[in-house]
N, C-alpha and C. Protein backbone atom coordinates (compact mmCIF):
# COMPACT_ATOMS: atom_id res chain seq x y z
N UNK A 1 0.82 -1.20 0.00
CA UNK A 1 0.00 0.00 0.00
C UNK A 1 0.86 1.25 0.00
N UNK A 2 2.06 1.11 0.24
CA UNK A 2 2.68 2.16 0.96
C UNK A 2 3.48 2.23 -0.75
N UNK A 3 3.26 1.63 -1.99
CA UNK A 3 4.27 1.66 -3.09
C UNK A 3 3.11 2.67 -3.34
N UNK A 4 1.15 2.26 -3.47
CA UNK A 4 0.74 3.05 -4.11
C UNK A 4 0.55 4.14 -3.96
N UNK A 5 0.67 4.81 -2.66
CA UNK A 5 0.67 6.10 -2.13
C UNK A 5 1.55 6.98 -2.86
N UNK A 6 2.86 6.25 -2.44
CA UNK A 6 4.49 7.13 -3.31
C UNK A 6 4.23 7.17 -5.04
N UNK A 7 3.61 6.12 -5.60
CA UNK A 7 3.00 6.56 -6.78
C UNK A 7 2.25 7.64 -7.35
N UNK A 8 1.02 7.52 -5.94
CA UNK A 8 0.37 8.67 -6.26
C UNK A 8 1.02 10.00 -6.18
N UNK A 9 1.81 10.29 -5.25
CA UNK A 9 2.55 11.32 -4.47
C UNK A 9 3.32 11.46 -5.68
N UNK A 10 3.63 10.50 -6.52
CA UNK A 10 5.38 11.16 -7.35
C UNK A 10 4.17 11.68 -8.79
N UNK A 11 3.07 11.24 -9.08
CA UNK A 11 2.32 11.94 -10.53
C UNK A 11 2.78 13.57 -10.46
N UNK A 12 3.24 13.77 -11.64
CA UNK A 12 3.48 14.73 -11.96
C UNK A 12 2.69 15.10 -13.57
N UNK A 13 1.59 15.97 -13.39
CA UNK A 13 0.67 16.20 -14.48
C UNK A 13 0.16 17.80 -14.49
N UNK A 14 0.05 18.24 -15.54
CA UNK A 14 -0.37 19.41 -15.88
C UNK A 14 -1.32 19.77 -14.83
N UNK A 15 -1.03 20.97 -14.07
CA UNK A 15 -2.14 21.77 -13.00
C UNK A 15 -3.32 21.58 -13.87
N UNK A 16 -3.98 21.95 -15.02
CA UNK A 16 -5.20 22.04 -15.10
C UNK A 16 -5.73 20.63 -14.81
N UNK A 17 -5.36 19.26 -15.90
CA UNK A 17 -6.00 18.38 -15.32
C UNK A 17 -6.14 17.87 -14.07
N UNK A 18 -5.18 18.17 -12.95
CA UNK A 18 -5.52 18.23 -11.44
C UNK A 18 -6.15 18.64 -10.77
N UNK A 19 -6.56 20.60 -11.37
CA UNK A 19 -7.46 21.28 -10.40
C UNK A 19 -8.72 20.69 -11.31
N UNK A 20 -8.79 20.53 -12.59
CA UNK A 20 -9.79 19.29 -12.77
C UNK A 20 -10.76 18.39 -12.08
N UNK A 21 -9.73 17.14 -12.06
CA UNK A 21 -10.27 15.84 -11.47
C UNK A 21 -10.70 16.84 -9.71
N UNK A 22 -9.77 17.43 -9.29
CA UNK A 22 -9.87 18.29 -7.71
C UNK A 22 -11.48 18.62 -7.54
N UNK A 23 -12.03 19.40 -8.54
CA UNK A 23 -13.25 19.99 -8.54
C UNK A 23 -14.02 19.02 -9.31
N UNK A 24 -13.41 17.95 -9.63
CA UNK A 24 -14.82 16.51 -9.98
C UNK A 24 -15.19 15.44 -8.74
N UNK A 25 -13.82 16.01 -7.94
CA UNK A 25 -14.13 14.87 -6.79
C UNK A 25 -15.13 14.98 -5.88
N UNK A 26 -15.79 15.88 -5.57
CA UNK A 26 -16.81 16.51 -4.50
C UNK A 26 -18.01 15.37 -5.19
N UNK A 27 -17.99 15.17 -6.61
CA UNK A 27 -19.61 14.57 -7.60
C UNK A 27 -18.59 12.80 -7.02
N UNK A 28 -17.69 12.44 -7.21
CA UNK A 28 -17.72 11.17 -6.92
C UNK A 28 -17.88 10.39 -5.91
N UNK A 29 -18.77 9.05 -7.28
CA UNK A 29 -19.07 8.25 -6.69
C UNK A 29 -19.04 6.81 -6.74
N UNK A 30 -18.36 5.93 -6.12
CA UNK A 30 -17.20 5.00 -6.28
C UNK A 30 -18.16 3.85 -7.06
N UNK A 31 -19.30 3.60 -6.13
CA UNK A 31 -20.30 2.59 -6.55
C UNK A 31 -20.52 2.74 -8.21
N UNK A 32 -21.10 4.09 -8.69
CA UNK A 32 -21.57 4.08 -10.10
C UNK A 32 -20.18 4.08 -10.73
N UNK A 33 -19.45 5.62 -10.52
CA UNK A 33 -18.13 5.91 -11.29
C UNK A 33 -17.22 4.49 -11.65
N UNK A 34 -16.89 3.78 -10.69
CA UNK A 34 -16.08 2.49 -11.09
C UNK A 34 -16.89 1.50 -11.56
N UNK A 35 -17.89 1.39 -11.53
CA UNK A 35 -19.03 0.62 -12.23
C UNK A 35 -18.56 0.62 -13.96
N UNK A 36 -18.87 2.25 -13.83
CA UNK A 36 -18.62 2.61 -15.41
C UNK A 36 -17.31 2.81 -16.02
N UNK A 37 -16.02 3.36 -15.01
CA UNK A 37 -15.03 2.96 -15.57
C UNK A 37 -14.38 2.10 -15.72
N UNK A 38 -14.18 1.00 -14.76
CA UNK A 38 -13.70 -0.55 -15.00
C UNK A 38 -14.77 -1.56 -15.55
N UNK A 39 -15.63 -1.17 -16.08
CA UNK A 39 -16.06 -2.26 -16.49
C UNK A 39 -17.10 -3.36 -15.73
N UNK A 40 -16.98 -3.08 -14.53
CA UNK A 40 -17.56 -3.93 -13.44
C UNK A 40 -18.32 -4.11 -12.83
N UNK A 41 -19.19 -5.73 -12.58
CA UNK A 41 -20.82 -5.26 -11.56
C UNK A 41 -20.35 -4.35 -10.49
N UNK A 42 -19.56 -4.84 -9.59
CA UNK A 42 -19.44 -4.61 -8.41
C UNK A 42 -18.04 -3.55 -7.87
N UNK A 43 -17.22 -2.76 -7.45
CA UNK A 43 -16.45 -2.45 -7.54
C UNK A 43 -15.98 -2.94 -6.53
N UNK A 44 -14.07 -3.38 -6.99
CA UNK A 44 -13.13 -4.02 -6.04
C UNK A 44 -12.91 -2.91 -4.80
N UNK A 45 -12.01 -3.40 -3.97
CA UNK A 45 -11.17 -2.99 -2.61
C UNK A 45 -10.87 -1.88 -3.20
N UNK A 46 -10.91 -0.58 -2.79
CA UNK A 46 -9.58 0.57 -2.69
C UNK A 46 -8.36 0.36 -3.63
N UNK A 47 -7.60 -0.57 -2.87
CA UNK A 47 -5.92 -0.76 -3.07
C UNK A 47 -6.48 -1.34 -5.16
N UNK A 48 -7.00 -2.43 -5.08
CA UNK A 48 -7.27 -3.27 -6.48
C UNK A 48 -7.40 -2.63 -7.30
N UNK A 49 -8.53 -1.08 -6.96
CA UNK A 49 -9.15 0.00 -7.91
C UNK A 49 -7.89 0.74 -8.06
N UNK A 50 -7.16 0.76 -7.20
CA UNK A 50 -6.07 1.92 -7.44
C UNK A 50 -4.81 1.38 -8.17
N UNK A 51 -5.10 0.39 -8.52
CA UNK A 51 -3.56 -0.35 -8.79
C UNK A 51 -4.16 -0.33 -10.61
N UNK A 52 -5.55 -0.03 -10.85
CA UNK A 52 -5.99 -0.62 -12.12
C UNK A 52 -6.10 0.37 -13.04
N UNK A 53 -6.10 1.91 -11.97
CA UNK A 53 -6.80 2.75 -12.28
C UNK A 53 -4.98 3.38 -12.38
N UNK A 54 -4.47 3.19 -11.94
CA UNK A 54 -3.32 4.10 -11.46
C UNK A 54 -2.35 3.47 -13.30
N UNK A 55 -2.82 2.45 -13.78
CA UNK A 55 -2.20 1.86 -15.38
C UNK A 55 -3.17 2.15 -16.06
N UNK A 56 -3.98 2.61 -15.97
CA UNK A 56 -4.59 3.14 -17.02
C UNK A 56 -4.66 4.56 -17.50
N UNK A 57 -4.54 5.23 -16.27
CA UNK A 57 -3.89 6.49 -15.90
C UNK A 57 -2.71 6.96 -16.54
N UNK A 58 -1.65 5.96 -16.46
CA UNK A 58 -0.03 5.87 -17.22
C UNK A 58 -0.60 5.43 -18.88
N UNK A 59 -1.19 4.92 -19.16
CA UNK A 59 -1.80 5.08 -20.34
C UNK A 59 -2.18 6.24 -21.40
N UNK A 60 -3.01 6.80 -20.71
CA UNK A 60 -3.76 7.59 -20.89
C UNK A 60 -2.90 9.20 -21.05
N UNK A 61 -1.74 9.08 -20.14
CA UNK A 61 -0.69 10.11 -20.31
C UNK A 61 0.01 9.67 -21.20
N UNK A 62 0.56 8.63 -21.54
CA UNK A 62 1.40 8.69 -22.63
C UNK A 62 0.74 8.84 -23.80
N UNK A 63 -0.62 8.57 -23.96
CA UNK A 63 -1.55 8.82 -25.10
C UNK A 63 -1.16 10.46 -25.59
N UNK A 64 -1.68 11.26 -24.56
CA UNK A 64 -1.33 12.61 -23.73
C UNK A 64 0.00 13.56 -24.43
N UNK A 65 0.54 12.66 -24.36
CA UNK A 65 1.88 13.36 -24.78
C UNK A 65 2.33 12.73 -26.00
N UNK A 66 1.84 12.00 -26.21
CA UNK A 66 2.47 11.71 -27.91
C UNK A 66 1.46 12.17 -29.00
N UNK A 67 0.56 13.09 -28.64
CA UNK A 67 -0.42 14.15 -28.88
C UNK A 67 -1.52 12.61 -30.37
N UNK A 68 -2.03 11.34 -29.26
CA UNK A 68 -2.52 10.50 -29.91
C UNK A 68 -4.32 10.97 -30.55
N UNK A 69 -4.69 10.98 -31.26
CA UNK A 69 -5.81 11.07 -32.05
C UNK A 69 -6.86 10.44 -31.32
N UNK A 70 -6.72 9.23 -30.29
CA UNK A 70 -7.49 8.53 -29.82
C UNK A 70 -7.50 9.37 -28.07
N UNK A 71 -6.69 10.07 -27.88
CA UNK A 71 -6.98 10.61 -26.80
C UNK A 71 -8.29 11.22 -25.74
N UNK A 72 -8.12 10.82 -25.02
CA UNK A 72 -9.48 11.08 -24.19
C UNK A 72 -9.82 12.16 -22.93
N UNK A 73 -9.65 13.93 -23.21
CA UNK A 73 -9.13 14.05 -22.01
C UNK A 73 -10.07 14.06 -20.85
N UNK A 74 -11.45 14.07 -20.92
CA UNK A 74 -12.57 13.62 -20.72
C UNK A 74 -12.13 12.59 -19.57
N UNK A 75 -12.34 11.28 -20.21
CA UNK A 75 -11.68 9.94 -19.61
C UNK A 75 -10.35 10.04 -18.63
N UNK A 76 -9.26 11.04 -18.62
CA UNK A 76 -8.19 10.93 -18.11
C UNK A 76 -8.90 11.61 -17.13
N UNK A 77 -9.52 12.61 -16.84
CA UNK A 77 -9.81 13.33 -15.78
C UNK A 77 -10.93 12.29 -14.89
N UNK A 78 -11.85 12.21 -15.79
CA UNK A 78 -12.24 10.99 -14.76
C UNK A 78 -11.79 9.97 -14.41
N UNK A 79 -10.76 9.23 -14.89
CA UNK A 79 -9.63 8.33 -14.40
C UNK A 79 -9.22 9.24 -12.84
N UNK A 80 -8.71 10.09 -12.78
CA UNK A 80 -8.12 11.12 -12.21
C UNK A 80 -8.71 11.05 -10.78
N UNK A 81 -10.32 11.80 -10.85
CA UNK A 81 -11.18 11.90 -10.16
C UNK A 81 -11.14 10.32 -9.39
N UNK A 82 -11.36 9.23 -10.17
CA UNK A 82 -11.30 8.11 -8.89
C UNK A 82 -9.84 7.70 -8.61
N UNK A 83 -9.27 7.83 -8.76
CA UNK A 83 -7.67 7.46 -8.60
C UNK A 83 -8.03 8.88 -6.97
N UNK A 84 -8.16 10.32 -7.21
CA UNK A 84 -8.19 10.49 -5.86
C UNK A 84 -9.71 10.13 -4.76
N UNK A 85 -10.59 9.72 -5.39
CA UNK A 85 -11.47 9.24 -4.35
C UNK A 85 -10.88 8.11 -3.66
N UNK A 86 -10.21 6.98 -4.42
CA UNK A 86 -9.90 5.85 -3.51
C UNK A 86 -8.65 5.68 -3.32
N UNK A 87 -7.89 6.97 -3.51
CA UNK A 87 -6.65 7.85 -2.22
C UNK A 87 -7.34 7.18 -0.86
N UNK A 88 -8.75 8.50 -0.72
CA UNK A 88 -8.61 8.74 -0.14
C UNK A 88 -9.63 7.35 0.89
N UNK A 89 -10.04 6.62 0.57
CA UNK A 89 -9.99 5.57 0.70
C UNK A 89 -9.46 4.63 1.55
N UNK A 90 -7.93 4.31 1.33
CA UNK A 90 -6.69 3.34 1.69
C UNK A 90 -6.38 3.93 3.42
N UNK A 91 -6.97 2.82 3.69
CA UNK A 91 -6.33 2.75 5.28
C UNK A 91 -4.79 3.71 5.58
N UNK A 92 -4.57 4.56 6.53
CA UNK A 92 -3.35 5.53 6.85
C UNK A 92 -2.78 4.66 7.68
N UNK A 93 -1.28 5.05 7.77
CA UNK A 93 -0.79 4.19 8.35
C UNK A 93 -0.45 4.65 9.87
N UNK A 94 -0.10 4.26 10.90
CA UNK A 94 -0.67 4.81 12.15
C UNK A 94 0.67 5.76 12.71
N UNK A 95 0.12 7.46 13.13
CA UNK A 95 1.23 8.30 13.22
C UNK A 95 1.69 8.10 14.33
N UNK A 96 2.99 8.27 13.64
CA UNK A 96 4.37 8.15 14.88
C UNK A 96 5.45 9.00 15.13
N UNK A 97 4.96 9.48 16.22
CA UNK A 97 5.85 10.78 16.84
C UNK A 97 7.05 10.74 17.28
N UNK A 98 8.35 10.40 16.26
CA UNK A 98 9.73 10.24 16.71
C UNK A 98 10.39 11.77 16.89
């Protein structure tokens, strides 16, 4: 859990699509949204969604930057939007005051 955090933490992406997905996250909602973006009756664990969402994401940027015809920026932002709902999601790990 602690790889996908530093993952999330190291994305480095254009401010707009961030303050983006930022101001889509307040509307998400994990049940429908991952319904419709993975494909799925039911939506997995946190960590599963984030591990699926977080390669499709790397996808979707390299689409991004090799300025692809099939690009979606639509789709990347809502990629975006649940990648930080089920951030925020993932169990913290317990603080320690050294």
């Amino acid at each position: 859990m602690a790889d996908l955090l530093s993952l999330i933490s190291d994305l480095r992406r254009p401010r707009l699509l961030i303050r983006a997905a930022r101001f889509g996250l307040t509307e998400y909602n994990r049940a429908r949204d991952l319904r419709r973006l993975m494909h799925l009756s039911t939506p997995p664990k946190p960590e599963r969604a984030l591990e699926s969402l977080i390669a499709e994401e790397a996808r979707l940027e390299d689409c991004r930057r090799d300025g692809d015809a099939g690009y979606s920026l639509t789709r990347h932002i809502e990629i975006l939007i649940a990648m930080m709902g089920e951030t925020r999601l993932l169990p913290r790990p317990p603080f320690s005051a050294t």
